[in-house]
C-alpha atoms as a PDB file:
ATOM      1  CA  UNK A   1     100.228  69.880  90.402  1.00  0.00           C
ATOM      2  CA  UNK A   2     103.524  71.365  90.165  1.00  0.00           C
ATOM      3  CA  UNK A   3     104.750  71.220  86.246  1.00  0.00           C
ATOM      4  CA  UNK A   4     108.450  70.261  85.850  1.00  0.00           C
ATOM      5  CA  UNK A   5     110.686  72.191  83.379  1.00  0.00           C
ATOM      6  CA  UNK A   6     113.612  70.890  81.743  1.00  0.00           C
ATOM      7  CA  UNK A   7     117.079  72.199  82.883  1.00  0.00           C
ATOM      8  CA  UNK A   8     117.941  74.263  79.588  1.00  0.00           C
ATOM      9  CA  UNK A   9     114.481  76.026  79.594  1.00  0.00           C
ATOM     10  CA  UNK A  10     115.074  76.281  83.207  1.00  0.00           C
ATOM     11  CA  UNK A  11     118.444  78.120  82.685  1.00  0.00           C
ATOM     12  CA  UNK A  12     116.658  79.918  79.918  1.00  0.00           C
ATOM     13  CA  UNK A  13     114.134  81.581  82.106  1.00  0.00           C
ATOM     14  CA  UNK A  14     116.415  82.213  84.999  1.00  0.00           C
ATOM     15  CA  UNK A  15     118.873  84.264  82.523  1.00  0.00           C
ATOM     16  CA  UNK A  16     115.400  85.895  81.076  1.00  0.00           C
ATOM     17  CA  UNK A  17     114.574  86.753  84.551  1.00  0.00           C
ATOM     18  CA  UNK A  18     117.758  87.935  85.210  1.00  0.00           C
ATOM     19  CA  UNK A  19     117.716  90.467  82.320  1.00  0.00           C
ATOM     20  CA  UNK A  20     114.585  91.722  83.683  1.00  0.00           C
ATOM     21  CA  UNK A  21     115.381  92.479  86.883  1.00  0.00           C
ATOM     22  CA  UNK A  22     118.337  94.469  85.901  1.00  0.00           C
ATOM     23  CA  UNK A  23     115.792  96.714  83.236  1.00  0.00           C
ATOM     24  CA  UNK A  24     113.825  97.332  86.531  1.00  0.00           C
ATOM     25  CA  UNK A  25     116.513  98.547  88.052  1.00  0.00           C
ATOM     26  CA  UNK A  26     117.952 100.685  85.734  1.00  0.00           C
ATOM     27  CA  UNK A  27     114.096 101.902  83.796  1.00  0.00           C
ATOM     28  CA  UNK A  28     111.656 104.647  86.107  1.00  0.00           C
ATOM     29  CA  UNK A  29     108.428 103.188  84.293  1.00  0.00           C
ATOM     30  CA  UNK A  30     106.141 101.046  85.880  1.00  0.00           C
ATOM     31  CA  UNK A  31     106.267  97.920  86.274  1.00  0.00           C
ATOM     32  CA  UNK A  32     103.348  96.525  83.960  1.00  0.00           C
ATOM     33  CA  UNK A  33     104.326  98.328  81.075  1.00  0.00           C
ATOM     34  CA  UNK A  34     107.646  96.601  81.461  1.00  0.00           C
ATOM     35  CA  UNK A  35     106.084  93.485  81.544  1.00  0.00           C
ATOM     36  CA  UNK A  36     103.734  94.195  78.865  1.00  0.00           C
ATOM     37  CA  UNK A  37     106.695  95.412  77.014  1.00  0.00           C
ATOM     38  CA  UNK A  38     108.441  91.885  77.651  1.00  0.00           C
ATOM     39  CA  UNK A  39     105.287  89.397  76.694  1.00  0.00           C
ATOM     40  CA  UNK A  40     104.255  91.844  73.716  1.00  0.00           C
ATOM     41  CA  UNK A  41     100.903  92.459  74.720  1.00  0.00           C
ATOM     42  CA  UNK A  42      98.633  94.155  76.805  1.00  0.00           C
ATOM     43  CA  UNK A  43      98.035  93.080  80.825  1.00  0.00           C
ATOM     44  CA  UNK A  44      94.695  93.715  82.974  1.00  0.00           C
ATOM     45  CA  UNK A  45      94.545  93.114  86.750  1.00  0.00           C
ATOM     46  CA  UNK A  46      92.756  90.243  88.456  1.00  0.00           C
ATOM     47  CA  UNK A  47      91.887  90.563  92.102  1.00  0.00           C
ATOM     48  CA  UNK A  48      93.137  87.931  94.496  1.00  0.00           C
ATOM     49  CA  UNK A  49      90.953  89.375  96.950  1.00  0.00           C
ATOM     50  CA  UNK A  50      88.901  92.466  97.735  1.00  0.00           C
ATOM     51  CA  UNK A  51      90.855  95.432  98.992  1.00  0.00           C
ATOM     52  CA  UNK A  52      91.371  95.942 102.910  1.00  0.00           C
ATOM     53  CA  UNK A  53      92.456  99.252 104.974  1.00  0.00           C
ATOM     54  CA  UNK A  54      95.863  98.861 105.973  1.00  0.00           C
ATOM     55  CA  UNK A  55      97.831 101.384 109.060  1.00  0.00           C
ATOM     56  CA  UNK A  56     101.084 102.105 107.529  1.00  0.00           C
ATOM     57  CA  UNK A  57     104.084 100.627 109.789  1.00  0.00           C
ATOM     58  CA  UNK A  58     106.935 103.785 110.851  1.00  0.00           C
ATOM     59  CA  UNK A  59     109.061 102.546 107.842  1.00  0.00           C
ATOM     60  CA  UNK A  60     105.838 102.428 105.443  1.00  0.00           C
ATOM     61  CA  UNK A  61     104.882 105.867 106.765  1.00  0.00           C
ATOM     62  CA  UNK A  62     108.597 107.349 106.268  1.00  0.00           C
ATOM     63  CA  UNK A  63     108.628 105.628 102.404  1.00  0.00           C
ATOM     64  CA  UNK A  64     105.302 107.093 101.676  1.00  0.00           C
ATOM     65  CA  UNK A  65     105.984 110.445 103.743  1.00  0.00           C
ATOM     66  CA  UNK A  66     102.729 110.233 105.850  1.00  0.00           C
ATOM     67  CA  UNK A  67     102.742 109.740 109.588  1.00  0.00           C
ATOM     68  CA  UNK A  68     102.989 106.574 111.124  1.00  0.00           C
ATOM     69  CA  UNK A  69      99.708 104.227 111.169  1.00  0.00           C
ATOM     70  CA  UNK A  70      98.136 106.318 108.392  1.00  0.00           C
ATOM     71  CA  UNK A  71      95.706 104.401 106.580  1.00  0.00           C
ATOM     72  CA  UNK A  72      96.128 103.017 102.880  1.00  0.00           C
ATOM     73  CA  UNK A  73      94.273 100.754 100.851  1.00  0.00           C
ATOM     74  CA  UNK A  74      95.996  97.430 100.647  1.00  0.00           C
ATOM     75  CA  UNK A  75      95.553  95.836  96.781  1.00  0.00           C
ATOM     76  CA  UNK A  76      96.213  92.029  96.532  1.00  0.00           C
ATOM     77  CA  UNK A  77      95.993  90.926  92.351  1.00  0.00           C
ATOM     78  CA  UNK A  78      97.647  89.585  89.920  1.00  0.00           C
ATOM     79  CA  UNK A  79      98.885  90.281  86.316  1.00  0.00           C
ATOM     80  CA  UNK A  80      97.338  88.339  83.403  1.00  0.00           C
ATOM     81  CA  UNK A  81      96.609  88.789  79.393  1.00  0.00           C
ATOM     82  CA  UNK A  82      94.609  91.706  79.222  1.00  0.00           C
ATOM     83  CA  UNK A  83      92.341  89.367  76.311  1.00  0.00           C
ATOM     84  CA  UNK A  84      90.375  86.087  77.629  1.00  0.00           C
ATOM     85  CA  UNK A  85      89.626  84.533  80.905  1.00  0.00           C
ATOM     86  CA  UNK A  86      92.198  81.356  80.803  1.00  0.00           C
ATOM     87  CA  UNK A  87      95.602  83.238  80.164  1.00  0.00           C
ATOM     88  CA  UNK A  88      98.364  82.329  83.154  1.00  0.00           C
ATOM     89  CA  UNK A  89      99.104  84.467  86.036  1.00  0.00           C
ATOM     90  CA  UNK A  90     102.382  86.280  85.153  1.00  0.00           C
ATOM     91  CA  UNK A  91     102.411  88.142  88.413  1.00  0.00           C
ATOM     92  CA  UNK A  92     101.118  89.312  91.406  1.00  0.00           C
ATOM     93  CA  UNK A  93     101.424  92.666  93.420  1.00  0.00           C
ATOM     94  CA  UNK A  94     100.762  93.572  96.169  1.00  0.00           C
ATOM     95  CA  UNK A  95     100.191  97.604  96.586  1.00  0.00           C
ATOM     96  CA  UNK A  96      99.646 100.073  99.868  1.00  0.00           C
ATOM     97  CA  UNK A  97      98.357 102.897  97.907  1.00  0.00           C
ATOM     98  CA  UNK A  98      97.507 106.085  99.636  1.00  0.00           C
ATOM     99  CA  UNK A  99      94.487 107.063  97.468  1.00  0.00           C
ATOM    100  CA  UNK A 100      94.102 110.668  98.136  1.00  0.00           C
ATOM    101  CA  UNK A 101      97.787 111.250  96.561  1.00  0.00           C
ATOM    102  CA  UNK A 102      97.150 110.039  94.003  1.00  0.00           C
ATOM    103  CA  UNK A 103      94.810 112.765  92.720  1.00  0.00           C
ATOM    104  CA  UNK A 104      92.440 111.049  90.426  1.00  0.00           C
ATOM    105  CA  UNK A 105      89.388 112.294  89.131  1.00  0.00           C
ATOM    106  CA  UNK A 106      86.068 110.476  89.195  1.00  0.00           C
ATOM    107  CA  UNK A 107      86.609 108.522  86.044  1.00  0.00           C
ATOM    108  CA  UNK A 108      89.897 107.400  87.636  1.00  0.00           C
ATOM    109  CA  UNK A 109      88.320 106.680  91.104  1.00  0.00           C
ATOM    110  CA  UNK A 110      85.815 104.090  89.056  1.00  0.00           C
ATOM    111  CA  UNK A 111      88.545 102.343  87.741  1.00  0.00           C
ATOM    112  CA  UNK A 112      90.614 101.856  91.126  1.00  0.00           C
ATOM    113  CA  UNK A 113      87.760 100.801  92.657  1.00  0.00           C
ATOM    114  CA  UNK A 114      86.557  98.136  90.177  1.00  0.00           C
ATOM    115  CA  UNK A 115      90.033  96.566  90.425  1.00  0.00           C
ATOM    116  CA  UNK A 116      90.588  95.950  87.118  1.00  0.00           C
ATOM    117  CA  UNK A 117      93.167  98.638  85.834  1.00  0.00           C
ATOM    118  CA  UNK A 118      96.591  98.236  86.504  1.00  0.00           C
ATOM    119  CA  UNK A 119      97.692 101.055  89.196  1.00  0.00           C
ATOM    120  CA  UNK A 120     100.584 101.416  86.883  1.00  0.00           C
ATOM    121  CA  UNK A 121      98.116 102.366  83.822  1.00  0.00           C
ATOM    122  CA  UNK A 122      95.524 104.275  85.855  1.00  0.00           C
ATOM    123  CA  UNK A 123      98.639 107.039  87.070  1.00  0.00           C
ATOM    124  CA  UNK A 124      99.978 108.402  83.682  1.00  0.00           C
ATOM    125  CA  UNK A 125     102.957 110.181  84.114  1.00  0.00           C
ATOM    126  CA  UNK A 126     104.036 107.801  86.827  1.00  0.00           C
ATOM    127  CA  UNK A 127     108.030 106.534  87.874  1.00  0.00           C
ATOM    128  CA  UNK A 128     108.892 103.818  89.698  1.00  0.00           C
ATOM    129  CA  UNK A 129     111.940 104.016  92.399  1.00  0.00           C
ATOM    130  CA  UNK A 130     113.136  99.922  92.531  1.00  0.00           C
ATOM    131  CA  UNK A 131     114.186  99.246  95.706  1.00  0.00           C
ATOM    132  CA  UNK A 132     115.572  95.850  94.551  1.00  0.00           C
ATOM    133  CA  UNK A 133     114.577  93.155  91.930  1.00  0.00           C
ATOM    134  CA  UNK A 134     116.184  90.457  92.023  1.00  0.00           C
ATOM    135  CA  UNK A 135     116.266  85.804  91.183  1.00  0.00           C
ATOM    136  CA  UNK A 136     117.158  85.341  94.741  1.00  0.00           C
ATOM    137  CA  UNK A 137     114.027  84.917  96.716  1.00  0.00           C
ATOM    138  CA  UNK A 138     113.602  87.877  98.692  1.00  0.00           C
ATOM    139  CA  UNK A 139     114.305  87.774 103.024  1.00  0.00           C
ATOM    140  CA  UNK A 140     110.893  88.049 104.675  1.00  0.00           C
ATOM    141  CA  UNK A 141     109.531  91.120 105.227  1.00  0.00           C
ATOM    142  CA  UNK A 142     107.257  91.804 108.308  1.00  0.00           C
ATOM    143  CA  UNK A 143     106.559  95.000 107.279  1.00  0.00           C
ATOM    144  CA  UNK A 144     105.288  93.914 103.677  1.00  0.00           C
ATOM    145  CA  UNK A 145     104.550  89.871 105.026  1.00  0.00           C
ATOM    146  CA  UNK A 146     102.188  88.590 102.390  1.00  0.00           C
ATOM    147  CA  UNK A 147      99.232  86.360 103.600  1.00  0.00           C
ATOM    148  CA  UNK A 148      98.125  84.600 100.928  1.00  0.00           C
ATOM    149  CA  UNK A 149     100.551  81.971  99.381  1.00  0.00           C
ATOM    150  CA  UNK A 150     101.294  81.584  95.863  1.00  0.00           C
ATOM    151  CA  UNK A 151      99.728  78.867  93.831  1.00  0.00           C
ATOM    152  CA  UNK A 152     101.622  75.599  93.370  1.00  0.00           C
ATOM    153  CA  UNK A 153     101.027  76.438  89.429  1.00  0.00           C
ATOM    154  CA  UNK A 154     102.919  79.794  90.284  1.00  0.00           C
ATOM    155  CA  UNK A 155     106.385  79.548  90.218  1.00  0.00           C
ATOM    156  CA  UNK A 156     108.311  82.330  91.328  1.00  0.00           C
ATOM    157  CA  UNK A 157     111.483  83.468  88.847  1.00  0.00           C
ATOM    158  CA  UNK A 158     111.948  87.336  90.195  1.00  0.00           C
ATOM    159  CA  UNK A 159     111.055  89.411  93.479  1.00  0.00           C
ATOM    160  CA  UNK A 160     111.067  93.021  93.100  1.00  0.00           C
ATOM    161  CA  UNK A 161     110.018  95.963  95.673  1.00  0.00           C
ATOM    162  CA  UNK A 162     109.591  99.836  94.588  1.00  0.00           C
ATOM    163  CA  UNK A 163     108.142 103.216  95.261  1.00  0.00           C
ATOM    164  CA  UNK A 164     105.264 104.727  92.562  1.00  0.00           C
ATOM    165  CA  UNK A 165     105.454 108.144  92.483  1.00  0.00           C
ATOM    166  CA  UNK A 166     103.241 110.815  90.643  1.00  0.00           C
ATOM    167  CA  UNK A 167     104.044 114.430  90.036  1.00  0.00           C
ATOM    168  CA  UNK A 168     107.242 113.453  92.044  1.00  0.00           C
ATOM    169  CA  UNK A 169     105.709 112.327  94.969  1.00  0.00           C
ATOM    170  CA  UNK A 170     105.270 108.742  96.452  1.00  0.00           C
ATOM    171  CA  UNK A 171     101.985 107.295  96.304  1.00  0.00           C
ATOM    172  CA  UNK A 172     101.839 103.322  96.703  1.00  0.00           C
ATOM    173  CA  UNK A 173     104.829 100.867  98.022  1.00  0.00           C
ATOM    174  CA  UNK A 174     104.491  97.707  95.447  1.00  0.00           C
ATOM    175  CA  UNK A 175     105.947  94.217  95.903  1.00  0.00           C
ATOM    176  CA  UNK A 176     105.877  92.338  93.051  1.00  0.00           C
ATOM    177  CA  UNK A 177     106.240  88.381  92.418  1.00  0.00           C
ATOM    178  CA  UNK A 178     106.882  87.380  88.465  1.00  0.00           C
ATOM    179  CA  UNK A 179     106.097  84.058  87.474  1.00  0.00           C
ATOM    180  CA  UNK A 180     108.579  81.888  85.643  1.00  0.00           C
ATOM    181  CA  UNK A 181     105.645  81.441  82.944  1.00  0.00           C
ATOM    182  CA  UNK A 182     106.435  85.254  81.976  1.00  0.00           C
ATOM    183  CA  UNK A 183     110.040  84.269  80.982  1.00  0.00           C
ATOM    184  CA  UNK A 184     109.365  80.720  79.005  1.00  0.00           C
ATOM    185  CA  UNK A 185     107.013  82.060  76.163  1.00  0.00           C
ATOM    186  CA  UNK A 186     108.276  84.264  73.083  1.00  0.00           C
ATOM    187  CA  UNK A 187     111.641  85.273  72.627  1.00  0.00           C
ATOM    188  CA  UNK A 188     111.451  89.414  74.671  1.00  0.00           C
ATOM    189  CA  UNK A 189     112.200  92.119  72.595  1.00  0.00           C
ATOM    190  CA  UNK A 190     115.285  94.160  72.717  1.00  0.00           C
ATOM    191  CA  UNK A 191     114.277  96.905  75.255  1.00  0.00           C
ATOM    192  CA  UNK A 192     117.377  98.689  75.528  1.00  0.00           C
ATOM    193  CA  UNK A 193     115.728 101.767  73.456  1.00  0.00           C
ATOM    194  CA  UNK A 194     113.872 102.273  76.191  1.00  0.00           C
ATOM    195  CA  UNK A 195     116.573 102.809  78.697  1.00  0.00           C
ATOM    196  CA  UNK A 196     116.962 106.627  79.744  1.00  0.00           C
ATOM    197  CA  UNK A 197     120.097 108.046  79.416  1.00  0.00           C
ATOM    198  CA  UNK A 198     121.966 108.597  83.153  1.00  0.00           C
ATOM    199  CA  UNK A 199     122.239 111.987  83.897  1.00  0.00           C
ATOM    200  CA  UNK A 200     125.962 112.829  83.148  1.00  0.00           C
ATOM    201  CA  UNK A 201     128.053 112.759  86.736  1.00  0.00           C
ATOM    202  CA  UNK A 202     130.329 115.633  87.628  1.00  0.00           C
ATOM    203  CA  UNK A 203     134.141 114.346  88.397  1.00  0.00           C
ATOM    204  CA  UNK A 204     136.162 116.606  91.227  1.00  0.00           C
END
């Protein structure tokens, strides 16, 4: 069943979304410690399905500077409370992550494979590169088409596409799909002192 929402809360989590999406695009961190940042507490990852082998397209390749029709693991999950088994979806990713960049030792490897560990947690150190983020529902992809459709529970507020990098280099192309449930719960903190300073821009 799909849940109406009233037309102020509505308008209330679109501008909430909208605020968002332009701390994505201005903030390198990863993506769920800005949304653990926004709901004020700590996220875990829930596997919408087990993860497949997936032969990079040119433009994946060129992103992820491999050759073309490398091989990646494809990750399908979503976000949710990192406490309990009932809290609501707030997201879901989608990740090509080319596992051998990303360097991790066995500990590490144990985590990515048990699915549970947000990639964004498992690579300290790492920066996110936003392609976009934005309310408008993003133009199919066919280079990042996504087979499984959202639940009629999940409503979509905010598309967003990056690059992870660690140690500088790229590692896994994301897609990410926030749920309007992330933007109608507590009042977000202000997050602007965690904006990095733009590097200052030389004038001719």
């Amino acid at each position: 069943m799909i849940h109406s929402v009233p037309a102020d809360h509505a308008d209330e989590a679109g501008a909430r979304a909208e605020t968002m999406a332009r701390f994505l695009r201005d903030v390198p961190v990863p993506f769920t410690r800005v949304l653990s940042l926004w709901v004020g507490y700590r996220l875990r990852r829930d596997p919408r399905r087990p993860d497949t082998r997936h032969h990079l397209t040119p433009r994946q390749a060129h992103l992820l500077g491999l050759p073309p029709h490398a091989v990646v693991t494809r990750r399908e999950g979503y976000l949710v409370p990192h406490l309990g088994d009932h809290g609501p979806r707030l997201a879901a990713i989608t990740a090509l992550v080319h596992q051998r960049g990303l360097e991790l030792d066995e500990p590490g490897r144990d985590e990515l494979a048990r699915g549970y560990t947000p990639l964004g947690v498992l690579v300290t150190g790492a920066h996110r590169a936003t392609h976009y983020a934005t309310t408008s529902r993003a133009p199919d992809d066919p280079d990042f088409a996504d087979p499984l459709p959202d639940d009629p529970d999940d409503v979509p507020a905010l598309w967003c596409q990056a690059t992870l990098l660690s140690a500088g280099r790229p590692v896994a192309l994301v897609r990410e799909t926030v749920y309007r449930v992330a933007f109608t719960g507590r009042r977000p903190p202000d997050l602007t002192t965690h904006l990095t300073p733009a590097p200052p821009r030389l004038v001719s």
